[in-house]
PDB file of N, CA and C in Angstrom:
ATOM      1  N   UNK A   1     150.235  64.279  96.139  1.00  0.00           N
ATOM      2  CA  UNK A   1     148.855  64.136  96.489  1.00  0.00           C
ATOM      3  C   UNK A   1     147.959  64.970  95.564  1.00  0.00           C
ATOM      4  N   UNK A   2     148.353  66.523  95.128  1.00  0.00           N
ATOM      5  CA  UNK A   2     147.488  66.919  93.949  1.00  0.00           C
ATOM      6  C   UNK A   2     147.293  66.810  92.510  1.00  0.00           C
ATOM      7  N   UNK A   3     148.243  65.740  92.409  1.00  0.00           N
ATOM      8  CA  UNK A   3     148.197  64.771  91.215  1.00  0.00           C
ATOM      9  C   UNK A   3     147.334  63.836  91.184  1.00  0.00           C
ATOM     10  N   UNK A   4     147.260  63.242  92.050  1.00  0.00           N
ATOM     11  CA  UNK A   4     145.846  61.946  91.743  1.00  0.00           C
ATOM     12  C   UNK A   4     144.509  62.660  90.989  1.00  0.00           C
ATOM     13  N   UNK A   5     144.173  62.100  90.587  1.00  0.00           N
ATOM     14  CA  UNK A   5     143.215  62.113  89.718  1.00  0.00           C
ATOM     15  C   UNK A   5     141.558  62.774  90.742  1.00  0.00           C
ATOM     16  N   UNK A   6     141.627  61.510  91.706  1.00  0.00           N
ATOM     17  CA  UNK A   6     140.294  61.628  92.157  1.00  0.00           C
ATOM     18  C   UNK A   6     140.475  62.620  93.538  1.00  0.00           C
ATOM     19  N   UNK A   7     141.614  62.981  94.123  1.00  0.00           N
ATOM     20  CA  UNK A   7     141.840  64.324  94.655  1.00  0.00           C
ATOM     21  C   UNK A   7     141.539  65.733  94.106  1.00  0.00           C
ATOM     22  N   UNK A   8     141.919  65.544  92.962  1.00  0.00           N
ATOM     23  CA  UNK A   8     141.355  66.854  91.917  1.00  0.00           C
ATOM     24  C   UNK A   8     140.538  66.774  91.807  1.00  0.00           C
ATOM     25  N   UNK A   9     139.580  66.024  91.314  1.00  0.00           N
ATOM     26  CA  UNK A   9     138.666  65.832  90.645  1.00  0.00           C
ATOM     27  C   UNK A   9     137.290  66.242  91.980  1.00  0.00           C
ATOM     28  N   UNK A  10     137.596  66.012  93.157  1.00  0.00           N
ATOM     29  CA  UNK A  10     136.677  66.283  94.394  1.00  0.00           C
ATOM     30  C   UNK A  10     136.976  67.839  94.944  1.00  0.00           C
ATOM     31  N   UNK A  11     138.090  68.024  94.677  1.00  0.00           N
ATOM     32  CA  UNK A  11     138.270  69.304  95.331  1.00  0.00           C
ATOM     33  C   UNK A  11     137.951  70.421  94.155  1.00  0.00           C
ATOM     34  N   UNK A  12     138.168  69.972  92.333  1.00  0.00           N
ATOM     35  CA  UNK A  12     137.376  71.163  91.552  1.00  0.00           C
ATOM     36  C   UNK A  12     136.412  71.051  91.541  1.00  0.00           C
ATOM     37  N   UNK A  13     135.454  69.463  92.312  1.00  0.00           N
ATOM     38  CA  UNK A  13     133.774  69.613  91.638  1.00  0.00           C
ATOM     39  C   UNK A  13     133.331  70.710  93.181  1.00  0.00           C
ATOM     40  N   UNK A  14     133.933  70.437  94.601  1.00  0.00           N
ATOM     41  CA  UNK A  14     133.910  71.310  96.052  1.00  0.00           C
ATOM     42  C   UNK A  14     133.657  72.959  95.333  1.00  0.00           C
ATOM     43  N   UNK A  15     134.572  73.235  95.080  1.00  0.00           N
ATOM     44  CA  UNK A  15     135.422  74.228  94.476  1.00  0.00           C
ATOM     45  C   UNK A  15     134.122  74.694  93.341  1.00  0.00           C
ATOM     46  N   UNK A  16     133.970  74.332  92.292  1.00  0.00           N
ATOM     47  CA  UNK A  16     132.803  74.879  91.398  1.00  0.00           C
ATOM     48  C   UNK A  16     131.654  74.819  91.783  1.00  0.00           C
ATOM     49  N   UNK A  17     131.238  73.353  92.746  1.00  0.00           N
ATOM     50  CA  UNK A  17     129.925  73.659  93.312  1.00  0.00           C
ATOM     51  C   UNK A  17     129.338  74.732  94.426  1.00  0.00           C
ATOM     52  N   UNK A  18     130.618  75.600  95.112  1.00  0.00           N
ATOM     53  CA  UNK A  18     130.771  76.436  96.036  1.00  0.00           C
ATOM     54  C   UNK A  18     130.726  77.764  95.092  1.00  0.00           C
ATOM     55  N   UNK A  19     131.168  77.805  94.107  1.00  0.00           N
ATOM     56  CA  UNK A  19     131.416  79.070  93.482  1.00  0.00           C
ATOM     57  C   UNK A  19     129.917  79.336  92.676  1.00  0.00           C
ATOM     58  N   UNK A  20     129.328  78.199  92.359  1.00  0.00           N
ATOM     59  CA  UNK A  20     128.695  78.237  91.254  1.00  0.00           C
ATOM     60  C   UNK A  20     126.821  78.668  92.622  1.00  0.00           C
ATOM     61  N   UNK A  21     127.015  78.542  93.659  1.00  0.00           N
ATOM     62  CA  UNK A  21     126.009  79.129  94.285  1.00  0.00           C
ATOM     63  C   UNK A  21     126.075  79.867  95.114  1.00  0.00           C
ATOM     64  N   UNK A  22     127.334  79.849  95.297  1.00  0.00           N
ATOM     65  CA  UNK A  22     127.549  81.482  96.464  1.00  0.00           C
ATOM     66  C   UNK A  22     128.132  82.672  95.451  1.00  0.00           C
ATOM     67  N   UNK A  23     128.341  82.532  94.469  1.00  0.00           N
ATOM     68  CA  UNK A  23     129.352  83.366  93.286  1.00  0.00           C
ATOM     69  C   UNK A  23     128.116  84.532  93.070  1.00  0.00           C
ATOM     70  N   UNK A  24     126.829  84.365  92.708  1.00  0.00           N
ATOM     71  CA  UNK A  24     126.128  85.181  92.306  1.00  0.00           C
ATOM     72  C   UNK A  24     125.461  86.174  93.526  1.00  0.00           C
ATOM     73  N   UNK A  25     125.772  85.713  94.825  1.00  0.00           N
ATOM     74  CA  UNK A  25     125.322  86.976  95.903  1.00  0.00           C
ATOM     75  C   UNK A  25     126.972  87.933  95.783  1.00  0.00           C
ATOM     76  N   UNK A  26     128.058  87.392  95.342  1.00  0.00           N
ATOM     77  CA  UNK A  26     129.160  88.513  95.480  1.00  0.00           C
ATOM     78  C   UNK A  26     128.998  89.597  94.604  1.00  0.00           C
ATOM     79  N   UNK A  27     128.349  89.259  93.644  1.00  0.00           N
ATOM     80  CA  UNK A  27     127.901  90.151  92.335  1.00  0.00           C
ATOM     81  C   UNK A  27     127.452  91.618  93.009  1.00  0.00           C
ATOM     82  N   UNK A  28     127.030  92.983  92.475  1.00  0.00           N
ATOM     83  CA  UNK A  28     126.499  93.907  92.801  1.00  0.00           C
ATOM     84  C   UNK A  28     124.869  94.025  92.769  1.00  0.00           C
ATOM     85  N   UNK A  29     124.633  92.907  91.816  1.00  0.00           N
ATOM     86  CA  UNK A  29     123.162  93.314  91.551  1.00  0.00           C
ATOM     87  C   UNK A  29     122.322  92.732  92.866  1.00  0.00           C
ATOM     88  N   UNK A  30     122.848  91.875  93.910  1.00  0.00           N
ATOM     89  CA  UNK A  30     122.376  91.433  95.287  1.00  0.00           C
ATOM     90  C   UNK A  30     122.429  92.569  96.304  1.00  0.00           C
ATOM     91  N   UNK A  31     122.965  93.677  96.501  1.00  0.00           N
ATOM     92  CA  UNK A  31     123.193  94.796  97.271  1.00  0.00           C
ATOM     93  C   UNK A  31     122.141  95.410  97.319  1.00  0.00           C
ATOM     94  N   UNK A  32     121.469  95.879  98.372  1.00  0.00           N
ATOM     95  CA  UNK A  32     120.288  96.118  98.497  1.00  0.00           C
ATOM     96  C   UNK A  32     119.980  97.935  98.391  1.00  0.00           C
ATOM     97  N   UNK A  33     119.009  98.461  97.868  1.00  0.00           N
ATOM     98  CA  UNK A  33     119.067  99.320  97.122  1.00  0.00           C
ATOM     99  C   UNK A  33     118.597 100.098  98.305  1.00  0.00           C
ATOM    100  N   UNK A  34     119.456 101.524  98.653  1.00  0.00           N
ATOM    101  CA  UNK A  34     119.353 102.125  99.806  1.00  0.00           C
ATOM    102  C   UNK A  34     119.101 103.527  99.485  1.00  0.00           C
ATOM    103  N   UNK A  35     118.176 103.894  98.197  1.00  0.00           N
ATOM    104  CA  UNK A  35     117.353 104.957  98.139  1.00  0.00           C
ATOM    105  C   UNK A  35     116.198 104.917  97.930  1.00  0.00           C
ATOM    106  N   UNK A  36     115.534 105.184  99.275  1.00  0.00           N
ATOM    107  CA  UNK A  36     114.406 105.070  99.700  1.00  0.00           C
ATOM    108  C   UNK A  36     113.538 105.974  99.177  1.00  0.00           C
ATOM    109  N   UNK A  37     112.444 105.989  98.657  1.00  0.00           N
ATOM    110  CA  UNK A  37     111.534 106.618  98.164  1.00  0.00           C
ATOM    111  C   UNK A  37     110.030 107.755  98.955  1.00  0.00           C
ATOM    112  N   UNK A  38     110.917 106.928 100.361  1.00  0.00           N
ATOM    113  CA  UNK A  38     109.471 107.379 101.287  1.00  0.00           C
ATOM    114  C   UNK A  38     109.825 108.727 101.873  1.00  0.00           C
ATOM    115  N   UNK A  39     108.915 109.624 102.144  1.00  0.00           N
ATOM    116  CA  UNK A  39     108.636 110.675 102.672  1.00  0.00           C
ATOM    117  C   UNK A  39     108.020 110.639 104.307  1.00  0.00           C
ATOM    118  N   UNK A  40     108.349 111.697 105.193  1.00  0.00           N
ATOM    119  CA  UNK A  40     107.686 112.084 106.161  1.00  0.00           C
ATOM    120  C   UNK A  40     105.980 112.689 105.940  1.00  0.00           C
ATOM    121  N   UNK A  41     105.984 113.157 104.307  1.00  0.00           N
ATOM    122  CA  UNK A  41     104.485 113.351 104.222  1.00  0.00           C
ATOM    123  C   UNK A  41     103.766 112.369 103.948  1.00  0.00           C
ATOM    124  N   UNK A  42     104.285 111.479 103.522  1.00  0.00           N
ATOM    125  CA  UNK A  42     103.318 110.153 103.343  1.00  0.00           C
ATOM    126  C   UNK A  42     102.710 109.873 104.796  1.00  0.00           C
ATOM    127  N   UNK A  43     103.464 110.038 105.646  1.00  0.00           N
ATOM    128  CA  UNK A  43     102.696 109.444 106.948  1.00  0.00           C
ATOM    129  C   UNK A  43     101.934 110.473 107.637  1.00  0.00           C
ATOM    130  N   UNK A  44     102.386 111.921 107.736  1.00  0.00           N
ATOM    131  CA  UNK A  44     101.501 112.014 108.020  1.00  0.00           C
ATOM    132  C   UNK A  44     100.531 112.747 107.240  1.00  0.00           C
ATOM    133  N   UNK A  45     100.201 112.297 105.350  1.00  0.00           N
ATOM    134  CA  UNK A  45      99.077 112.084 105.000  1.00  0.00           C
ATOM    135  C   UNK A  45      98.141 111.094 105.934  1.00  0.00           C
ATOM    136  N   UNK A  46      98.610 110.184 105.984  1.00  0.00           N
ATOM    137  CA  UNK A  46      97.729 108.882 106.778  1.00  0.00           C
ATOM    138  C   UNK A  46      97.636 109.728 108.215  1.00  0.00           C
ATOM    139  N   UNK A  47      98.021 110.082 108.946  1.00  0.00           N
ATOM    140  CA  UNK A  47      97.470 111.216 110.051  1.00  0.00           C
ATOM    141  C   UNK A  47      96.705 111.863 110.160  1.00  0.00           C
ATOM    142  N   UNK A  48      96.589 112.992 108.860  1.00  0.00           N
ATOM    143  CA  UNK A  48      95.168 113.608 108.721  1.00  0.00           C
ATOM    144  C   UNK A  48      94.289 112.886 108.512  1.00  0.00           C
ATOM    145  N   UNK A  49      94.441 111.938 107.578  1.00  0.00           N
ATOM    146  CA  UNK A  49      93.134 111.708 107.140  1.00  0.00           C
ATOM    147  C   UNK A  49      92.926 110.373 108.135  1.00  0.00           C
ATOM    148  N   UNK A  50      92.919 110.196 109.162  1.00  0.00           N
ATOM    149  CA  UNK A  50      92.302 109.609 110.523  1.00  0.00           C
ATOM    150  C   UNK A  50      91.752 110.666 111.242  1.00  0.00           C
ATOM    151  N   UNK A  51      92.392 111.714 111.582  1.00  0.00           N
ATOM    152  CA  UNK A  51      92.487 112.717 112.029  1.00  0.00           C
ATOM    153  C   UNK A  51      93.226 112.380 113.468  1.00  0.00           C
ATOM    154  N   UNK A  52      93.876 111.944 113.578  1.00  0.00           N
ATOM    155  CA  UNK A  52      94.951 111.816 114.456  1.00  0.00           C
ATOM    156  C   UNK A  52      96.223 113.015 114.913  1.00  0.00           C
ATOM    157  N   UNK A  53      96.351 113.743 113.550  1.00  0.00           N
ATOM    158  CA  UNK A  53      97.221 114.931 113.582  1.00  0.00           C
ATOM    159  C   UNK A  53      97.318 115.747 115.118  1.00  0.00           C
ATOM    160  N   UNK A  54      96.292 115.723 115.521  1.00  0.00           N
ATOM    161  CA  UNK A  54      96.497 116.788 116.813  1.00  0.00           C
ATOM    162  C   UNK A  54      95.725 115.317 118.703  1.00  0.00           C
ATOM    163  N   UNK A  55      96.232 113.804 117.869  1.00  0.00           N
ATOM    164  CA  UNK A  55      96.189 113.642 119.145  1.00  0.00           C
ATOM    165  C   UNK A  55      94.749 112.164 119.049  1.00  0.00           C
ATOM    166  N   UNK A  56      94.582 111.782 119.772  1.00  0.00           N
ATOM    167  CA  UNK A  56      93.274 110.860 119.971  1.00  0.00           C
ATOM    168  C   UNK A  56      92.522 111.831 120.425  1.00  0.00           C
ATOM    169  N   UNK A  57      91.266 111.214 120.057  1.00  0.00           N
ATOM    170  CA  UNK A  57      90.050 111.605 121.043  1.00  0.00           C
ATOM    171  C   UNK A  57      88.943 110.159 121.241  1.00  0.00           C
ATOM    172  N   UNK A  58      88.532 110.666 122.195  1.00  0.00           N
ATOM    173  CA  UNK A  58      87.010 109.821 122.843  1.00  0.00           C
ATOM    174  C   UNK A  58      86.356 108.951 121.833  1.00  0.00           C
ATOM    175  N   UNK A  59      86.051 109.588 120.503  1.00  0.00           N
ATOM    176  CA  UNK A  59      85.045 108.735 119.604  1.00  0.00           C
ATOM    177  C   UNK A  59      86.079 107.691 118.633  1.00  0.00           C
ATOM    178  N   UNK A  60      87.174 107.462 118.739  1.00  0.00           N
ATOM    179  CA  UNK A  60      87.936 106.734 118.152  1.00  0.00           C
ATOM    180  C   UNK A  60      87.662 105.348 118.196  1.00  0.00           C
ATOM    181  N   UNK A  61      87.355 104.507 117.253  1.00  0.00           N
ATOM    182  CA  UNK A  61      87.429 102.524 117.486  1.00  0.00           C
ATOM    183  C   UNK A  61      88.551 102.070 117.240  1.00  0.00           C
ATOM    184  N   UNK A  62      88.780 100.750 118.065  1.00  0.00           N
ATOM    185  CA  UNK A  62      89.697 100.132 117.582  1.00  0.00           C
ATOM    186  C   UNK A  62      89.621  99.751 116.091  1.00  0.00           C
ATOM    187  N   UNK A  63      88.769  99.697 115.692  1.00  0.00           N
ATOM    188  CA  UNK A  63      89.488  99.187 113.637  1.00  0.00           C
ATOM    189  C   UNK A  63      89.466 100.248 113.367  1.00  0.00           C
ATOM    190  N   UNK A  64      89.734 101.588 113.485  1.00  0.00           N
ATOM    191  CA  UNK A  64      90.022 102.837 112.753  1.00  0.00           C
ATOM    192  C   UNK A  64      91.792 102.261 113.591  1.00  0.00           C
ATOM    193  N   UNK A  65      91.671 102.305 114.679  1.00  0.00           N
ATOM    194  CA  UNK A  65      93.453 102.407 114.802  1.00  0.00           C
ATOM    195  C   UNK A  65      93.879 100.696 114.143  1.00  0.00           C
ATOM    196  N   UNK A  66      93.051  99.926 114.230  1.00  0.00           N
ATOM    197  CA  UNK A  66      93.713  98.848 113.547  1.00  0.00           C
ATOM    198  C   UNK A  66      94.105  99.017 111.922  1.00  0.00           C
ATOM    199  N   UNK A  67      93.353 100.079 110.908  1.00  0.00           N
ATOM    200  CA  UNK A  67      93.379 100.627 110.066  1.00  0.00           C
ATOM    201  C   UNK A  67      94.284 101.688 110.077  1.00  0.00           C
ATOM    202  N   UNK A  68      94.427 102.132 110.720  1.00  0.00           N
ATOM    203  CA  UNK A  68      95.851 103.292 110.789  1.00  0.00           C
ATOM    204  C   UNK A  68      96.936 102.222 110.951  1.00  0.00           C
ATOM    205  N   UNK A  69      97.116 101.490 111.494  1.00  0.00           N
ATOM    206  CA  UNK A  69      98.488 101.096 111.491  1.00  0.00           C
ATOM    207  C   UNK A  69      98.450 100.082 110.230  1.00  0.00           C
ATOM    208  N   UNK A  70      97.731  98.983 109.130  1.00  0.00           N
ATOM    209  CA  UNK A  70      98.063  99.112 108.170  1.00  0.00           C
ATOM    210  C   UNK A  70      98.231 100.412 106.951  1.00  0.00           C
ATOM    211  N   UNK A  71      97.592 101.296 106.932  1.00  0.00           N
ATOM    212  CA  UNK A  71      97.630 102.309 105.905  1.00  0.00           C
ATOM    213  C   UNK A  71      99.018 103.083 105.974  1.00  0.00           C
ATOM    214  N   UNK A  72      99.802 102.861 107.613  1.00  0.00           N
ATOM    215  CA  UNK A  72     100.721 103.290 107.840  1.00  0.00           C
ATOM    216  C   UNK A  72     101.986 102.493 107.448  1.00  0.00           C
ATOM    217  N   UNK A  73     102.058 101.229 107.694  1.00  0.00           N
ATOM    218  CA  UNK A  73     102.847 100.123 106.837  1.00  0.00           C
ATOM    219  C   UNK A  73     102.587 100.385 105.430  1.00  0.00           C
ATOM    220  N   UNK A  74     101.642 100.437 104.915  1.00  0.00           N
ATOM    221  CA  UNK A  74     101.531 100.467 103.499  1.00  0.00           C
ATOM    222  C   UNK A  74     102.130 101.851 102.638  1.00  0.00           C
ATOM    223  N   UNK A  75     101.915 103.405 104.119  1.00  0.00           N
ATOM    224  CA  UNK A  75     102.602 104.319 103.197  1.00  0.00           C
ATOM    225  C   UNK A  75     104.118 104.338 103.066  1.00  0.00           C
ATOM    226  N   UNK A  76     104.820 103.530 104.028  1.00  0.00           N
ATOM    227  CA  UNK A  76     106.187 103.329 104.294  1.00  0.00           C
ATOM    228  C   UNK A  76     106.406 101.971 104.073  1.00  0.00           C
ATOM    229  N   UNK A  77     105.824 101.198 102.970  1.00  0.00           N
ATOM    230  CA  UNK A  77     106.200 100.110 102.753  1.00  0.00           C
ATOM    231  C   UNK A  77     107.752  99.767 102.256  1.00  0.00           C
ATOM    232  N   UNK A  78     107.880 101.213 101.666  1.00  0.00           N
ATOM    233  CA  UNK A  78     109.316 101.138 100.547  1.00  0.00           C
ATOM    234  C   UNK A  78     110.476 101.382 101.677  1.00  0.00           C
ATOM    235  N   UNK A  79     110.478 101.786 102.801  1.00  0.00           N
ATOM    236  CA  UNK A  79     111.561 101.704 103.958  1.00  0.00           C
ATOM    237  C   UNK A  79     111.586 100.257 105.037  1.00  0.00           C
ATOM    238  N   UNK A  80     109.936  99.681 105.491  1.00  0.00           N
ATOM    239  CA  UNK A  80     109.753  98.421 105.978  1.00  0.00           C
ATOM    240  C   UNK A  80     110.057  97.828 105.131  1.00  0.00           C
ATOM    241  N   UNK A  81     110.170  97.011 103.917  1.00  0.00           N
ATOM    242  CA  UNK A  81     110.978  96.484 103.283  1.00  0.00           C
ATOM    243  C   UNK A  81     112.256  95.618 103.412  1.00  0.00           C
ATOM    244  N   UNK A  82     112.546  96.844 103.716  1.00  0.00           N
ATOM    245  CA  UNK A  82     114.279  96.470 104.591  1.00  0.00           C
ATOM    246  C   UNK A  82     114.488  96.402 105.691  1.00  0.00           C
ATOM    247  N   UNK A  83     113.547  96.025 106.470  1.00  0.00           N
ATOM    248  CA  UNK A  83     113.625  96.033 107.466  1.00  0.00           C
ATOM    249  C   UNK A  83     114.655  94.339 108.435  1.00  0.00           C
ATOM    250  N   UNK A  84     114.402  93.987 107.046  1.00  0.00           N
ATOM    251  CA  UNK A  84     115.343  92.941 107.453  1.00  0.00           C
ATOM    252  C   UNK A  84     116.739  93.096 107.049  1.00  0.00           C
ATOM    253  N   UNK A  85     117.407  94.043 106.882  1.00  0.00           N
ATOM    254  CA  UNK A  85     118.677  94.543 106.574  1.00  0.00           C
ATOM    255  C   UNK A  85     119.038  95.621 107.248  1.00  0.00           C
ATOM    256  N   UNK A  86     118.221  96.127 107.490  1.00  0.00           N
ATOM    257  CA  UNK A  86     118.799  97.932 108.337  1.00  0.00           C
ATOM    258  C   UNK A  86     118.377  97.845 109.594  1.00  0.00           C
ATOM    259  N   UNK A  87     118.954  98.175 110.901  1.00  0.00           N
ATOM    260  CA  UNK A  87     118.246  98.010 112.120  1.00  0.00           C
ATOM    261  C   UNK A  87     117.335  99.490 111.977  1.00  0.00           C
ATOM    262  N   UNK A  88     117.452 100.458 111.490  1.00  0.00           N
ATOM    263  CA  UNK A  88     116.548 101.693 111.406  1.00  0.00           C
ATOM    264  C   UNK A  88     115.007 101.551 110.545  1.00  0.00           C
ATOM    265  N   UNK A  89     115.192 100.549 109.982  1.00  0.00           N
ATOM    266  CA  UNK A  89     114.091 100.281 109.011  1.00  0.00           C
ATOM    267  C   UNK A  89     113.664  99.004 109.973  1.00  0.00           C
ATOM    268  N   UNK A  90     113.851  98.324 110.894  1.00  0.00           N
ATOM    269  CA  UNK A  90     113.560  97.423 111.764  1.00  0.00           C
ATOM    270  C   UNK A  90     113.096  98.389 112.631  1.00  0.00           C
ATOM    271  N   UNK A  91     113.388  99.316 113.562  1.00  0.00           N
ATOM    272  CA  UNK A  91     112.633 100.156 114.564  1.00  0.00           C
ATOM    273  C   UNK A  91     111.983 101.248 114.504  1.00  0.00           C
ATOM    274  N   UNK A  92     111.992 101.273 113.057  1.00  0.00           N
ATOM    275  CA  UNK A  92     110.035 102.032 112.670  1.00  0.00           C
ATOM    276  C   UNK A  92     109.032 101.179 112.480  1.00  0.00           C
ATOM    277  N   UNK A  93     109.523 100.235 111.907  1.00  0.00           N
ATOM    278  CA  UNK A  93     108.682  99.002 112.236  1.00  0.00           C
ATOM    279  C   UNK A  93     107.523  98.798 113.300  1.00  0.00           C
ATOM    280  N   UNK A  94     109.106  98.268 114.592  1.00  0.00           N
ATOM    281  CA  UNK A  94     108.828  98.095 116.002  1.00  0.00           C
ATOM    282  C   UNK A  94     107.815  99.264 116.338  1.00  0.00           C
ATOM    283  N   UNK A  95     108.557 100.626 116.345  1.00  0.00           N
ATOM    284  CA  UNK A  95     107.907 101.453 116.709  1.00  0.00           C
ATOM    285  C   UNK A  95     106.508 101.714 115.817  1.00  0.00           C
ATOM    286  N   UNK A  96     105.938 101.753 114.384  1.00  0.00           N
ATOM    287  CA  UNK A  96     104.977 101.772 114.371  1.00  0.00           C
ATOM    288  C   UNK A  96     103.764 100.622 115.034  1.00  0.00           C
ATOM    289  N   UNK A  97     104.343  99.776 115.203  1.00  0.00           N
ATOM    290  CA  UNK A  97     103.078  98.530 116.239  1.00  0.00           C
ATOM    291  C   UNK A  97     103.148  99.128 117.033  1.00  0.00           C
ATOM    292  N   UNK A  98     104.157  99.846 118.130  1.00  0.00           N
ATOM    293  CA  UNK A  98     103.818 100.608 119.248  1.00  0.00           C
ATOM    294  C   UNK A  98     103.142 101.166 119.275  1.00  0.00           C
ATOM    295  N   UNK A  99     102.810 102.048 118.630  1.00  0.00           N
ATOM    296  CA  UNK A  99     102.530 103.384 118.361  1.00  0.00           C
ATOM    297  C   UNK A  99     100.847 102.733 118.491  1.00  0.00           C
ATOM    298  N   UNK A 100     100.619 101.581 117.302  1.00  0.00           N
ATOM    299  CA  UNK A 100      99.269 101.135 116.908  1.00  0.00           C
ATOM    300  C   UNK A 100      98.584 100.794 118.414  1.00  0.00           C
ATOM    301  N   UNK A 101      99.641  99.908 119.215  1.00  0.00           N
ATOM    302  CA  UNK A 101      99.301  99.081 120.770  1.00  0.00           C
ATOM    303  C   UNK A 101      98.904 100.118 121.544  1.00  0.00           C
ATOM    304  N   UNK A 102      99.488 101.366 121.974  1.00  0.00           N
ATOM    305  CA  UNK A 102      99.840 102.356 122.741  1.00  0.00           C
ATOM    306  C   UNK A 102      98.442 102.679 122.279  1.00  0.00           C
ATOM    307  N   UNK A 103      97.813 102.872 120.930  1.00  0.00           N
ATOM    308  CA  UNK A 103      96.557 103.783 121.065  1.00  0.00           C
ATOM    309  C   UNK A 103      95.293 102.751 121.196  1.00  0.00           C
ATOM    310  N   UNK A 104      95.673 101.146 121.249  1.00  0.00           N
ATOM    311  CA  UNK A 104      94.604 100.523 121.223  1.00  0.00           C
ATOM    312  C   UNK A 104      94.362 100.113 122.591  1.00  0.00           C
ATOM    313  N   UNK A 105      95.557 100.329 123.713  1.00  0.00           N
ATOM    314  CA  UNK A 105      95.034 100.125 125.084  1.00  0.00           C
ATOM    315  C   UNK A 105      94.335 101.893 125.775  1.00  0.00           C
ATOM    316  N   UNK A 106      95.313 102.877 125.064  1.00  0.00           N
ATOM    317  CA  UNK A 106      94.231 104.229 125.670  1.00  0.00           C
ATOM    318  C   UNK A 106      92.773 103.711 125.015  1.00  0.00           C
ATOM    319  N   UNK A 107      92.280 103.428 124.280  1.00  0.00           N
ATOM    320  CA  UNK A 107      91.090 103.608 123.310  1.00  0.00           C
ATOM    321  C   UNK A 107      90.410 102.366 124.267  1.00  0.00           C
ATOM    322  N   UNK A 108      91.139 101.206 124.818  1.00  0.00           N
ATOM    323  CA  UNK A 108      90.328 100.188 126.236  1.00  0.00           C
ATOM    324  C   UNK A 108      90.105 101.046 126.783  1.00  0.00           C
ATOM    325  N   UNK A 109      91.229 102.160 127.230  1.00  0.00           N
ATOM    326  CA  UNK A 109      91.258 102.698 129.172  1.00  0.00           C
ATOM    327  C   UNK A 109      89.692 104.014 128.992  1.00  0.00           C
ATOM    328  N   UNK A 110      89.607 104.523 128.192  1.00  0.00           N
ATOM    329  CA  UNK A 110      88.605 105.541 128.500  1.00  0.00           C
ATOM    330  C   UNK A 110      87.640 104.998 127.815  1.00  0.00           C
ATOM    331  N   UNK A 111      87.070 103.872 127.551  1.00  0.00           N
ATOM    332  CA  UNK A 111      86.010 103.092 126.570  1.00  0.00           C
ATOM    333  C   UNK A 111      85.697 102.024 127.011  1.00  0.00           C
ATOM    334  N   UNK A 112      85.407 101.616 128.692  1.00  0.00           N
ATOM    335  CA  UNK A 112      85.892 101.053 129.547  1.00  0.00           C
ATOM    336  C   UNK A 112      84.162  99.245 128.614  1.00  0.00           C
TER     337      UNK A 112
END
């Protein structure tokens, strides 16, 4: 049977057409690069300069916290990134929208 012609001939074109597009994710250069560049001061640079560092207060708007939580994605962009590969880089994520939600319903509750 692996003599016929058109048996071979289906199972090397299977065979090369399988190799020839899954072959290049086995490679190293697809491995996703797991030195992260980001700092704990990057964020909370973006802390002070909201002034968030020591907490909410009263005169806060929602587009200052809607603005904190992009400036905050953007200083940890290089760890969200991967967030589709690392579950830890997935739940800073999560947790920074929390973080954003959590201050945009206090900022409803006393701003009635």
């Amino acid at each position: 049977m692996l003599t016929m012609p058109d048996v071979v001939y289906t199972y090397g074109f299977n065979l090369g057409y399988g190799f020839g597009f899954g072959g290049p994710y086995l490679l190293p250069t697809y491995l996703a690069d797991t030195a992260f560049t980001c700092t704990p001061v990057k964020f909370l640079n973006v802390l002070n300069k909201y002034g968030f560092s020591s907490g909410l207060n009263s005169q806060v708007k929602i587009d200052q916290i809607q603005n904190f939580g992009v400036d905050c994605k953007q200083a940890l962009h290089c760890l969200l990134q991967h967030s589709g590969g690392y579950s830890e880089a997935a739940e800073v994520e999560y947790l920074l929208e929390d973080l954003q939600e959590a201050a945009a319903q206090y900022i409803a509750l006393i701003n009635p």
